[in-house]
N, C-alpha and C. Protein backbone atom coordinates (compact mmCIF):
# COMPACT_ATOMS: atom_id res chain seq x y z
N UNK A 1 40.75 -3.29 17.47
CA UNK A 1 39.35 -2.94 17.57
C UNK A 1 38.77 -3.65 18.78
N UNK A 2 38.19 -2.62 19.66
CA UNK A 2 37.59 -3.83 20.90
C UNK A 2 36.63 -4.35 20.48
N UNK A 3 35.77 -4.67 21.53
CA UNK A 3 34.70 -6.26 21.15
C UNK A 3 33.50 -4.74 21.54
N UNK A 4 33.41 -3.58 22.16
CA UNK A 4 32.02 -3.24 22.17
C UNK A 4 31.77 -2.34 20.82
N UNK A 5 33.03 -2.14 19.96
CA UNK A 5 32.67 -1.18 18.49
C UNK A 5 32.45 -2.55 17.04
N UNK A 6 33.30 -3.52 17.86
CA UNK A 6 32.33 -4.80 16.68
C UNK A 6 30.79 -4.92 17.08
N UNK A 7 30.41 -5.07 18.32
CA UNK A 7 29.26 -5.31 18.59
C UNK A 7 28.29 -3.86 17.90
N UNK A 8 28.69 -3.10 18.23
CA UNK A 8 28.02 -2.01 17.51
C UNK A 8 27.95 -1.38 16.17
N UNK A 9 29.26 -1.89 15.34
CA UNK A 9 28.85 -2.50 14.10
C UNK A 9 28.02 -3.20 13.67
N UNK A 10 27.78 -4.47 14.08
CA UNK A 10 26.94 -5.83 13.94
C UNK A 10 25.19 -5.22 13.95
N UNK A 11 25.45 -4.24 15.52
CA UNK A 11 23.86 -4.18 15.59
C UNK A 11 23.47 -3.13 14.91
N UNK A 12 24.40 -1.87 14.10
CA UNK A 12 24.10 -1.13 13.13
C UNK A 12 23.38 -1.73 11.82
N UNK A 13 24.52 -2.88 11.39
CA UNK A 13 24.22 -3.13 10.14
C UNK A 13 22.71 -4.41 10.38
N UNK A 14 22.34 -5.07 11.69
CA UNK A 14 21.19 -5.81 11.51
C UNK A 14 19.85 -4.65 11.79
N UNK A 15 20.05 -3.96 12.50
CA UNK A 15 19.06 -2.57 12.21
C UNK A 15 19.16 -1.73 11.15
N UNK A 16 19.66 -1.66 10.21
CA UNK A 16 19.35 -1.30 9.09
C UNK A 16 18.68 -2.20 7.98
N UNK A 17 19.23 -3.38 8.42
CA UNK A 17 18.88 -4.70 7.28
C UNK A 17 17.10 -4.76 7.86
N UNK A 18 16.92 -4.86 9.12
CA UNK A 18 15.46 -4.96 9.59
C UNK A 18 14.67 -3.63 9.27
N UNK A 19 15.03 -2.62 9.91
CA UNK A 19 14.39 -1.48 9.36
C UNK A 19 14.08 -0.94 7.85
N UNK A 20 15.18 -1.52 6.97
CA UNK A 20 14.68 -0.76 5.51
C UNK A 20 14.22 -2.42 5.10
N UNK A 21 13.98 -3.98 5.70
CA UNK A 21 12.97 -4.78 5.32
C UNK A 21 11.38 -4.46 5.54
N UNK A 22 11.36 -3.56 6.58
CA UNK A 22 9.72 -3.02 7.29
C UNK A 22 9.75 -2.18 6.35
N UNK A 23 10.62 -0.85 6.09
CA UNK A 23 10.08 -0.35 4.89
C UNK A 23 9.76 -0.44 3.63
N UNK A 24 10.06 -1.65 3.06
CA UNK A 24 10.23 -2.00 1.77
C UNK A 24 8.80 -2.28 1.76
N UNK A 25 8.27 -3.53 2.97
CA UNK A 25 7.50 -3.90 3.25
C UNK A 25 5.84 -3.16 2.84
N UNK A 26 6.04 -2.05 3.87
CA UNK A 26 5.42 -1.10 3.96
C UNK A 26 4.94 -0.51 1.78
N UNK A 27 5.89 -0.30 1.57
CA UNK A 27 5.92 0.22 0.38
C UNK A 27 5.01 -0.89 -0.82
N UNK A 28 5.36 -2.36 -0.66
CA UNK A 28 4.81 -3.34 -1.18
C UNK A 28 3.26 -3.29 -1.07
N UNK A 29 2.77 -3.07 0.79
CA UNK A 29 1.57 -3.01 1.34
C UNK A 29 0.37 -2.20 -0.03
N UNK A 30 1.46 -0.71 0.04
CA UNK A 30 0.64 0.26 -1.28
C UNK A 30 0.48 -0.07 -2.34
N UNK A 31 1.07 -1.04 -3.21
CA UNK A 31 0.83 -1.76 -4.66
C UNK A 31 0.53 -2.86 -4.46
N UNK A 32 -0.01 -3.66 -3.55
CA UNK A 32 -0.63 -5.12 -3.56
C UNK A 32 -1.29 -5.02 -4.40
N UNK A 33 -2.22 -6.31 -4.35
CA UNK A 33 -3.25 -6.67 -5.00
C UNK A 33 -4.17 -5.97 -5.22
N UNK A 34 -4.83 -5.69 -6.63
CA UNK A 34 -5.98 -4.58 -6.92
C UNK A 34 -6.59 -5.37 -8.25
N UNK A 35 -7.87 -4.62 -8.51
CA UNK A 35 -8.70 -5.50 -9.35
C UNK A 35 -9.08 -4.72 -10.08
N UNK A 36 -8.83 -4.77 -11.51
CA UNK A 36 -9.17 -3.71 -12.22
C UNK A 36 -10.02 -3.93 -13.37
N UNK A 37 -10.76 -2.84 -13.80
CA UNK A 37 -11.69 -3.22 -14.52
C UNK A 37 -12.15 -2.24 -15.55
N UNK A 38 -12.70 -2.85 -16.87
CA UNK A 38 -13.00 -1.35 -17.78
C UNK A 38 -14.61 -1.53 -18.02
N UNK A 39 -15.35 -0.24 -18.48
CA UNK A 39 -15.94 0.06 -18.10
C UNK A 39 -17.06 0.19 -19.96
N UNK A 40 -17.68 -0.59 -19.91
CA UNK A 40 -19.00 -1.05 -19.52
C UNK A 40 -18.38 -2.39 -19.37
N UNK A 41 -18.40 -2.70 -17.51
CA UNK A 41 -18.25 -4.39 -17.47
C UNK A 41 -18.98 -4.34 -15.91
N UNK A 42 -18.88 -5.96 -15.55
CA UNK A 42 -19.32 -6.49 -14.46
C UNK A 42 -18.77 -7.72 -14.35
N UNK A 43 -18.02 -7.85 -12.76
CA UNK A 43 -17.48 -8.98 -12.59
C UNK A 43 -17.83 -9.40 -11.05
N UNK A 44 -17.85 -11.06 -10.54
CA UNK A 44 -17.61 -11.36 -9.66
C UNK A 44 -16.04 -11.81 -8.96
N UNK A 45 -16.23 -11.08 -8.23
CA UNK A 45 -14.98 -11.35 -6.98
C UNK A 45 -15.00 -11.71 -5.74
N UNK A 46 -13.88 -12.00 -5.32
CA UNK A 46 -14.07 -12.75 -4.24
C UNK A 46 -13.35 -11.52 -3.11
N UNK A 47 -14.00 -11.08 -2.36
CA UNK A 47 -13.30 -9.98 -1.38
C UNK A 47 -13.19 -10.33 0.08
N UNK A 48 -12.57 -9.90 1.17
CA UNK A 48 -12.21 -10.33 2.29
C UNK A 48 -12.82 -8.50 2.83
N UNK A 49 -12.91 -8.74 3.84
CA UNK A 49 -13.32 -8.15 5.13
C UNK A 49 -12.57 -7.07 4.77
N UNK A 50 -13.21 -5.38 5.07
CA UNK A 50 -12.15 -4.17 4.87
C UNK A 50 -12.94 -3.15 4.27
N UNK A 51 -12.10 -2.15 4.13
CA UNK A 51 -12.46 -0.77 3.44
C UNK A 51 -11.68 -0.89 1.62
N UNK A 52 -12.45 -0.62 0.82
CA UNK A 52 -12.17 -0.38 -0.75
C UNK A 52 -12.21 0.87 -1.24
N UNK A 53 -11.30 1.06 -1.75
CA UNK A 53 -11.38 2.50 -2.74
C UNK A 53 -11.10 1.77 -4.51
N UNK A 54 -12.21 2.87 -4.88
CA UNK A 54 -12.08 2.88 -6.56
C UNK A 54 -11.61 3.98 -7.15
N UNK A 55 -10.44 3.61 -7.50
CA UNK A 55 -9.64 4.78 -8.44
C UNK A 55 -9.91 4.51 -10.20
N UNK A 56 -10.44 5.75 -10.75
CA UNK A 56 -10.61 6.70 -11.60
C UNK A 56 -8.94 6.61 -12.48
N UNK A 57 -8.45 5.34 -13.47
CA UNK A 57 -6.89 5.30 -13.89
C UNK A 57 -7.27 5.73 -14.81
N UNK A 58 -7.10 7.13 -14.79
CA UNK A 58 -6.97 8.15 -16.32
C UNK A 58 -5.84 8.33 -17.32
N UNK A 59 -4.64 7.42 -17.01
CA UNK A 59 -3.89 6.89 -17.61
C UNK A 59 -3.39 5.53 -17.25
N UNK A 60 -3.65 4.57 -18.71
CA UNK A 60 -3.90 3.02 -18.20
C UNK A 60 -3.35 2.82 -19.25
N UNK A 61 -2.62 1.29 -19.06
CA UNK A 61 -2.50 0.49 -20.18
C UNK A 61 -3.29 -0.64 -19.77
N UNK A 62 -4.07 -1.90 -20.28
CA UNK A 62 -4.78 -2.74 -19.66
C UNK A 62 -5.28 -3.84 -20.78
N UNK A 63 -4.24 -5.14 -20.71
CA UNK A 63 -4.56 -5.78 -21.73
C UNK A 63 -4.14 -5.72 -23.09
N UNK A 64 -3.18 -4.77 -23.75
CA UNK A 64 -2.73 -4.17 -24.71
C UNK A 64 -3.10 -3.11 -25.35
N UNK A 65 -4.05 -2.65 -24.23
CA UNK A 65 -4.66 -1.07 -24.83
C UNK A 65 -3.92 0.09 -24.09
N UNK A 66 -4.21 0.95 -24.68
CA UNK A 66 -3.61 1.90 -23.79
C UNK A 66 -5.06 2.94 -23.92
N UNK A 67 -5.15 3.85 -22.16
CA UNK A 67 -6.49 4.33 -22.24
C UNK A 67 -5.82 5.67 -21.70
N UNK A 68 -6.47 6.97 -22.10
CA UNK A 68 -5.99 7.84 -21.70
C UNK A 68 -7.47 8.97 -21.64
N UNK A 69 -7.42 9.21 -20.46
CA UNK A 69 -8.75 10.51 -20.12
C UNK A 69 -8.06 11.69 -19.81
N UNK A 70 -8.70 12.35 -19.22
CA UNK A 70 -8.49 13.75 -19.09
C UNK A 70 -8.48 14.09 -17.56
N UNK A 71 -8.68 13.08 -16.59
CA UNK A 71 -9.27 12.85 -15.43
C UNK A 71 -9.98 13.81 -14.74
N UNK A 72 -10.89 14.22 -16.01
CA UNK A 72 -12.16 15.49 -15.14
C UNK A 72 -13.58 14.07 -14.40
N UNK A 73 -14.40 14.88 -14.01
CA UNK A 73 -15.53 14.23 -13.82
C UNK A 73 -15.89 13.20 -14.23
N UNK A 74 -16.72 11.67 -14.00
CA UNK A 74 -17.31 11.18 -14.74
C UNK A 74 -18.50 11.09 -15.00
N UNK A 75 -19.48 12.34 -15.85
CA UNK A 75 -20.55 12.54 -15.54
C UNK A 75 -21.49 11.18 -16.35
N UNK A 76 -22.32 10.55 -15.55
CA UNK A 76 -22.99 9.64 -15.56
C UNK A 76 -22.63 8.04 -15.31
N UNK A 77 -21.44 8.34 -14.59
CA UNK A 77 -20.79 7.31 -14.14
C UNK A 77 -21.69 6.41 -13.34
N UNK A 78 -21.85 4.87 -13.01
CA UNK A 78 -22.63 4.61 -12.24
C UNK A 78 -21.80 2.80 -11.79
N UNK A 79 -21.30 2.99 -10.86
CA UNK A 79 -20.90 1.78 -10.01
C UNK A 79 -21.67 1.17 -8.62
N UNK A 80 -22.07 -0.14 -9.05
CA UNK A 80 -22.54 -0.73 -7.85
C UNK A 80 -21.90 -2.21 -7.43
N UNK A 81 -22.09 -2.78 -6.05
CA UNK A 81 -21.73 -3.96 -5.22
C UNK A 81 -22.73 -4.58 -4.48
N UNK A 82 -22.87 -5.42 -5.41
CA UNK A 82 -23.78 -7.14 -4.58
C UNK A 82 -23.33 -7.63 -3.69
N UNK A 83 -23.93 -8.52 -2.96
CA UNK A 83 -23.22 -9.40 -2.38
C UNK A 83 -23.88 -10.77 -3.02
N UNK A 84 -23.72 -11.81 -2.75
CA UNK A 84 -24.41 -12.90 -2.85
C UNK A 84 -25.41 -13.12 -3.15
N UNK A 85 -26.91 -12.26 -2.32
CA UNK A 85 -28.17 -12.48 -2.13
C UNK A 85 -28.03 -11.25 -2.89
N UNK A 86 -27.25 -10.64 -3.79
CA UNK A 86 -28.11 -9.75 -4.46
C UNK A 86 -28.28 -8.39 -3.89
N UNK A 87 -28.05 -7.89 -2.51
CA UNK A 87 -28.36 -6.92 -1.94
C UNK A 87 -27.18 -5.90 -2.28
N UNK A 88 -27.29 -4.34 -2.40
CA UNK A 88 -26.46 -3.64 -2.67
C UNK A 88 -25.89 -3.15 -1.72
N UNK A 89 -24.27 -3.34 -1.89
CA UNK A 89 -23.32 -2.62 -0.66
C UNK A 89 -23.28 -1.28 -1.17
N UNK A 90 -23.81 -0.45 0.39
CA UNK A 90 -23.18 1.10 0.26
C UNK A 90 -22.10 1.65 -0.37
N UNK A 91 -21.90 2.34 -1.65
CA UNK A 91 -20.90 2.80 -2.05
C UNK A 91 -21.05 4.37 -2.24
N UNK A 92 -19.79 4.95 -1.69
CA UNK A 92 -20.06 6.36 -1.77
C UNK A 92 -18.67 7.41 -2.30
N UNK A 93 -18.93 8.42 -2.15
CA UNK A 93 -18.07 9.21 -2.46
C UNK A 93 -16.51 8.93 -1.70
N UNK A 94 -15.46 8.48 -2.10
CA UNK A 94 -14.03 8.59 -1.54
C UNK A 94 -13.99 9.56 -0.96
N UNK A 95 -13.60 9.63 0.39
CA UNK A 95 -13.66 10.82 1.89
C UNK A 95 -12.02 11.61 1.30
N UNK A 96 -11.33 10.38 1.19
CA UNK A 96 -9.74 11.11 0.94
C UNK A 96 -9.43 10.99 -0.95
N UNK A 97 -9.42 12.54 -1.24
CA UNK A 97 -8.85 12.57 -2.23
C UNK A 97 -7.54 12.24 -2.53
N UNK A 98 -7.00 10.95 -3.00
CA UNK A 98 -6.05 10.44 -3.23
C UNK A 98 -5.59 10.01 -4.63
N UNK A 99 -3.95 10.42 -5.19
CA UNK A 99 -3.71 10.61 -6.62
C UNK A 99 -2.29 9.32 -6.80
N UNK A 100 -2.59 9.04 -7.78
CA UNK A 100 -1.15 8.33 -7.71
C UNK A 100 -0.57 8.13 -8.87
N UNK A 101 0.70 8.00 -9.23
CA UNK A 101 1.20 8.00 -10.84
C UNK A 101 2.58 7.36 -10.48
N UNK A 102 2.06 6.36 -11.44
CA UNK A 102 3.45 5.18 -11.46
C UNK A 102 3.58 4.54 -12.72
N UNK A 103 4.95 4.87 -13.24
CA UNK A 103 5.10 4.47 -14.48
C UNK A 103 4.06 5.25 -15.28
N UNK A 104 3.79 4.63 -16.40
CA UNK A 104 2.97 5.39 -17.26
C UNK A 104 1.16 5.61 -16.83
N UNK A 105 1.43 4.60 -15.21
CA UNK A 105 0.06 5.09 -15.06
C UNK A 105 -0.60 6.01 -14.16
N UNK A 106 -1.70 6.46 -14.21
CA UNK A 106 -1.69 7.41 -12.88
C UNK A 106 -3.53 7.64 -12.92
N UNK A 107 -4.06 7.74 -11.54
CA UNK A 107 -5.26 7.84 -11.15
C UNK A 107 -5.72 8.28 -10.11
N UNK A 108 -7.22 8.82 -10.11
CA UNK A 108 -7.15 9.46 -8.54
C UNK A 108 -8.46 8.34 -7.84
N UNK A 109 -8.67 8.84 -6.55
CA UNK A 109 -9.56 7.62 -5.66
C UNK A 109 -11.08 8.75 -6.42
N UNK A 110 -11.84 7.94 -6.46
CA UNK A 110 -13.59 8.31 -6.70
C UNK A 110 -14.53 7.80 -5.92
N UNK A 111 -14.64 6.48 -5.30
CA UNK A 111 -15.77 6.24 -4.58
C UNK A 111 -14.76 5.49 -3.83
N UNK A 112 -16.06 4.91 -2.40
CA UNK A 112 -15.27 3.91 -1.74
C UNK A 112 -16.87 3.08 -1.05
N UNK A 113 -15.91 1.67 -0.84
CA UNK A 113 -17.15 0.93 0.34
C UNK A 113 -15.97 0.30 0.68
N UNK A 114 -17.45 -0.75 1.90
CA UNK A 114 -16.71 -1.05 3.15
C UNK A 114 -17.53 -2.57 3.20
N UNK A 115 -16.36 -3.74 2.80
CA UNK A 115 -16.51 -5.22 2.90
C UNK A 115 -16.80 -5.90 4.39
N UNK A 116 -18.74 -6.19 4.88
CA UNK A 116 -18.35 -6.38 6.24
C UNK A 116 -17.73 -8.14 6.56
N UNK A 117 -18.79 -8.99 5.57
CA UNK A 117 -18.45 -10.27 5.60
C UNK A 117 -17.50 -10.85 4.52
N UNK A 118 -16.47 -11.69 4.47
CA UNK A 118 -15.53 -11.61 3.50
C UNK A 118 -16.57 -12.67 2.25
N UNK A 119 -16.61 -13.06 1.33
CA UNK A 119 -17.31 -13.33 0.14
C UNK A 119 -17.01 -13.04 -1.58
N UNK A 120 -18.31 -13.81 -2.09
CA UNK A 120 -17.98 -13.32 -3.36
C UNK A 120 -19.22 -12.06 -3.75
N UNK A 121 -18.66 -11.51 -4.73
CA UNK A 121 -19.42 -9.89 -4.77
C UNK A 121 -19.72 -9.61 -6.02
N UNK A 122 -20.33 -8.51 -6.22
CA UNK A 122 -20.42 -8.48 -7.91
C UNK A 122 -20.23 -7.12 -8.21
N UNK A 123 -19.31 -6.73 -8.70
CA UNK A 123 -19.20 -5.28 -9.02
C UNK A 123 -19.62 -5.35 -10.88
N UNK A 124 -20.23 -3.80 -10.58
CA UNK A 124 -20.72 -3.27 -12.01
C UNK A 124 -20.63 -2.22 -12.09
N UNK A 125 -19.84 -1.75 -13.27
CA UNK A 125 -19.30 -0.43 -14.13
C UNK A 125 -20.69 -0.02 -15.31
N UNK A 126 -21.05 0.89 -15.11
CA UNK A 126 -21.48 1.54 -16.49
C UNK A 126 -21.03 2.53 -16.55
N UNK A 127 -20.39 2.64 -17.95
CA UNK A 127 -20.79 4.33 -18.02
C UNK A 127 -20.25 4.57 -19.93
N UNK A 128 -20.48 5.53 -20.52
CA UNK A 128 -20.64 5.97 -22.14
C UNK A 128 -19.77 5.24 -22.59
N UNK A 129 -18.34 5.52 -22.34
CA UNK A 129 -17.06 4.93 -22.90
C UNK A 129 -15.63 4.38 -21.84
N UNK A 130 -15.43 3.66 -22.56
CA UNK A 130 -14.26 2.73 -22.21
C UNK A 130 -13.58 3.76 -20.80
N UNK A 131 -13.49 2.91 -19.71
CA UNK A 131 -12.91 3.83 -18.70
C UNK A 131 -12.05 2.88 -17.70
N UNK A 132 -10.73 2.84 -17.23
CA UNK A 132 -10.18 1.81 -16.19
C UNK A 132 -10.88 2.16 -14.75
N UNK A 133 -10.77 1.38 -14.34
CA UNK A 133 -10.54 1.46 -12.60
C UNK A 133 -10.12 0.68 -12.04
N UNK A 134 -9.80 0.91 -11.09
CA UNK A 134 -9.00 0.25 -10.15
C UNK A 134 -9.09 0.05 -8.87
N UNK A 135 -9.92 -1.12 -8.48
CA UNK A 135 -10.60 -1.66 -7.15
C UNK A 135 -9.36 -1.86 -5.77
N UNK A 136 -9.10 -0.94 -4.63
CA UNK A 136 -8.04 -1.67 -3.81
C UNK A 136 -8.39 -1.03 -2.63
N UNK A 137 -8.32 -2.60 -1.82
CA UNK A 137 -8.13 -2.88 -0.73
C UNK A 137 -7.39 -1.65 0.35
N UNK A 138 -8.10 -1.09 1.50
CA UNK A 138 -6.95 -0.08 2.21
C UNK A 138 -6.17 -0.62 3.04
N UNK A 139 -4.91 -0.19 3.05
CA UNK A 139 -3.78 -0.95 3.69
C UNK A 139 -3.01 -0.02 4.22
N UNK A 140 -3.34 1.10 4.42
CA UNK A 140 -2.99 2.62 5.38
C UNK A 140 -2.41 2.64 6.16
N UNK A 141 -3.28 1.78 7.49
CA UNK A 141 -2.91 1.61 8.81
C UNK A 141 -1.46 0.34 8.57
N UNK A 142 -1.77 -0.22 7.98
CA UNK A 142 -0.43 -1.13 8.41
C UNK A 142 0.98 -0.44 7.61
N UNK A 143 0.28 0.17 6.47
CA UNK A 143 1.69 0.93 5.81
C UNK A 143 2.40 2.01 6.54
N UNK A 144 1.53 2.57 7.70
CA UNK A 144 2.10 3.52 8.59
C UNK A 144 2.95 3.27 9.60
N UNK A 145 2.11 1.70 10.11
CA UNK A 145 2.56 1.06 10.97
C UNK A 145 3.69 0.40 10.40
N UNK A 146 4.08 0.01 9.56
CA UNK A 146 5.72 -1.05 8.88
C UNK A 146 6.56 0.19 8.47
N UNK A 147 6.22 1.53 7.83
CA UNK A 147 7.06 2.03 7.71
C UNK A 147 7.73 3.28 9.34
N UNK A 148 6.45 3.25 10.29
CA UNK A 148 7.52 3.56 11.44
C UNK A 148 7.95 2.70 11.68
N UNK A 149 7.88 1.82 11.95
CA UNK A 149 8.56 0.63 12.33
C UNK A 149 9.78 0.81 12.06
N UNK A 150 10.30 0.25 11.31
CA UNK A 150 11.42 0.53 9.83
C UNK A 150 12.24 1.83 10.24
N UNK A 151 11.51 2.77 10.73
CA UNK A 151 12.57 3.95 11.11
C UNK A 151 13.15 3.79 12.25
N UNK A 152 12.00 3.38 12.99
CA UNK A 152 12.46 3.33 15.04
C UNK A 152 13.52 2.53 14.94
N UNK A 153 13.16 0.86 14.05
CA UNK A 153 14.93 0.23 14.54
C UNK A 153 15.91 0.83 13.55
N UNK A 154 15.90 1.50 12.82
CA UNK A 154 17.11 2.17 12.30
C UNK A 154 17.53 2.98 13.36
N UNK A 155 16.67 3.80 13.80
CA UNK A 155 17.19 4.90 14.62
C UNK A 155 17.81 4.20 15.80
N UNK A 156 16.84 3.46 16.26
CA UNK A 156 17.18 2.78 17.78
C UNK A 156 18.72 2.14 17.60
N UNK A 157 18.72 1.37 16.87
CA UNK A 157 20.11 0.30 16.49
C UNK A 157 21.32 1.56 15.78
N UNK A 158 20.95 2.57 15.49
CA UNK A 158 21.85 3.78 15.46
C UNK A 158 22.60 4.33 16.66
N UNK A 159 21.24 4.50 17.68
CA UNK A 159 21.71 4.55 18.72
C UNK A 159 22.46 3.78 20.16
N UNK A 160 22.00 2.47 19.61
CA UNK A 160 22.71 1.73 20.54
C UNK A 160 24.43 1.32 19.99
N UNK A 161 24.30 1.45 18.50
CA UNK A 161 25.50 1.35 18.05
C UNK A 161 26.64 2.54 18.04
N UNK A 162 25.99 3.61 18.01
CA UNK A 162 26.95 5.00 19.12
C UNK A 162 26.99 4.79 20.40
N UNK A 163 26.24 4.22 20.91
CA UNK A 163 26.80 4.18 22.12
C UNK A 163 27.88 3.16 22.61
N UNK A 164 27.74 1.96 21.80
CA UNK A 164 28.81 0.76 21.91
C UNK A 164 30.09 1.65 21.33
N UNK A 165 29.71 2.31 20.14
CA UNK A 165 31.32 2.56 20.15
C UNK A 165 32.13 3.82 20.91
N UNK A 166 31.18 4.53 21.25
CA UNK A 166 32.10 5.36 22.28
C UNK A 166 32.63 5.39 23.41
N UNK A 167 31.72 3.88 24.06
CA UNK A 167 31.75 4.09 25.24
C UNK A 167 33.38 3.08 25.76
N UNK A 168 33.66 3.00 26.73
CA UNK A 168 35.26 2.72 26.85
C UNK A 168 34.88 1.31 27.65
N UNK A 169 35.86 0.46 27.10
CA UNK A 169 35.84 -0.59 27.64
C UNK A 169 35.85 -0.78 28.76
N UNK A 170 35.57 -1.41 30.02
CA UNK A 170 35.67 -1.86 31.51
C UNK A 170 36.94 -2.31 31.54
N UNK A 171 37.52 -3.02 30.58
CA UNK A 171 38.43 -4.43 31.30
C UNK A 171 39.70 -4.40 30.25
N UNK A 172 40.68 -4.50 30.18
CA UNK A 172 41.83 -4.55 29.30
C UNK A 172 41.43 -5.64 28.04
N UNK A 173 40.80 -6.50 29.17
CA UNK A 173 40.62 -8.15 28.07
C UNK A 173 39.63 -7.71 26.93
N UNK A 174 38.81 -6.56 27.18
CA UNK A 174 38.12 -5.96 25.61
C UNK A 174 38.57 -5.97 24.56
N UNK A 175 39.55 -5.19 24.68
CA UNK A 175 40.45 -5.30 23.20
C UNK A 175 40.82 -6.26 23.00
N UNK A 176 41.29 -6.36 21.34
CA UNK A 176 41.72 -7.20 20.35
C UNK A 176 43.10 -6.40 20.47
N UNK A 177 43.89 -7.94 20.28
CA UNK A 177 45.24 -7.31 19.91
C UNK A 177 45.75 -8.04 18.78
């Protein structure tokens, strides 16, 4: 075996090890941290700088309950955000209808705001009966960004590793004997 199809082994298998770590990555980014909450409640939190979406978990388990809706409308739903002094952060309709179902749970996005100073906050749920949600952070741009990532050096280290091995040695002293 010469020394440029080991080398192109080597850099196959560390571009794959790097590329599907960015993707994993990436994938982690989408289930971070989220804050969830049932509904008639109000809590303070502590939030950092960013865009929030509130998802509507019409199938929940939470605490040893298990909650299950129908995920139509929530007519008379009513969520708001303090800040500190009390003043109310803009919250509005979720721009991107977004659904998700994992494991036994699954929910779609309903409202969203936008955290300008990082702080503590006060979110408040009303509404008739018991309802989850699920407060999270958007992490879009970087999940797009780690999972190309993740492909380019697969691909790239694919390609440099076809090319190490096809290409023909210069010098006798390449090979292994």
């Amino acid at each position: 075996m010469n020394r440029t199809l080991k080398q192109g082994i080597w850099i196959l298998i560390l571009g794959i090890v790097l590329g599907s770590a960015s993707i994993v990555y990436s994938v982690t980014l989408m289930f971070g941290e989220s804050i969830k909450l049932i509904t008639p409640d109000e809590m303070v939190v502590t939030l950092e700088t960013g865009h929030y979406t509130v998802y509507h978990e019409y199938q929940s388990a939470f605490e040893g309950t298990i909650y299950s809706t129908n995920g139509s409308s929530l007519n008379g739903f009513i969520f708001s955000v303090f800040d500190e002094q009390s003043s109310r952060i803009p919250v509005e309709s979720s721009k991107v209808n977004s659904t998700y179902t994992i494991n036994s749970r699954a929910g779609k996005s309903i409202l969203s705001f936008d955290i300008l100073i990082p702080g503590d906050y006060q979110l408040v749920a009303e509404y008739s009966e018991p309802v989850v949600l699920l407060i999270k952070k958007e992490q879009m741009k970087l999940f797009v960004i780690y999972l190309i990532t993740g492909f380019l050096v697969i691909v790239s280290s694919l390609c440099i590793a076809i090319y190490l091995m096809i290409k023909k040695p210069k010098y006798e002293d390449d090979y292994d004997y």
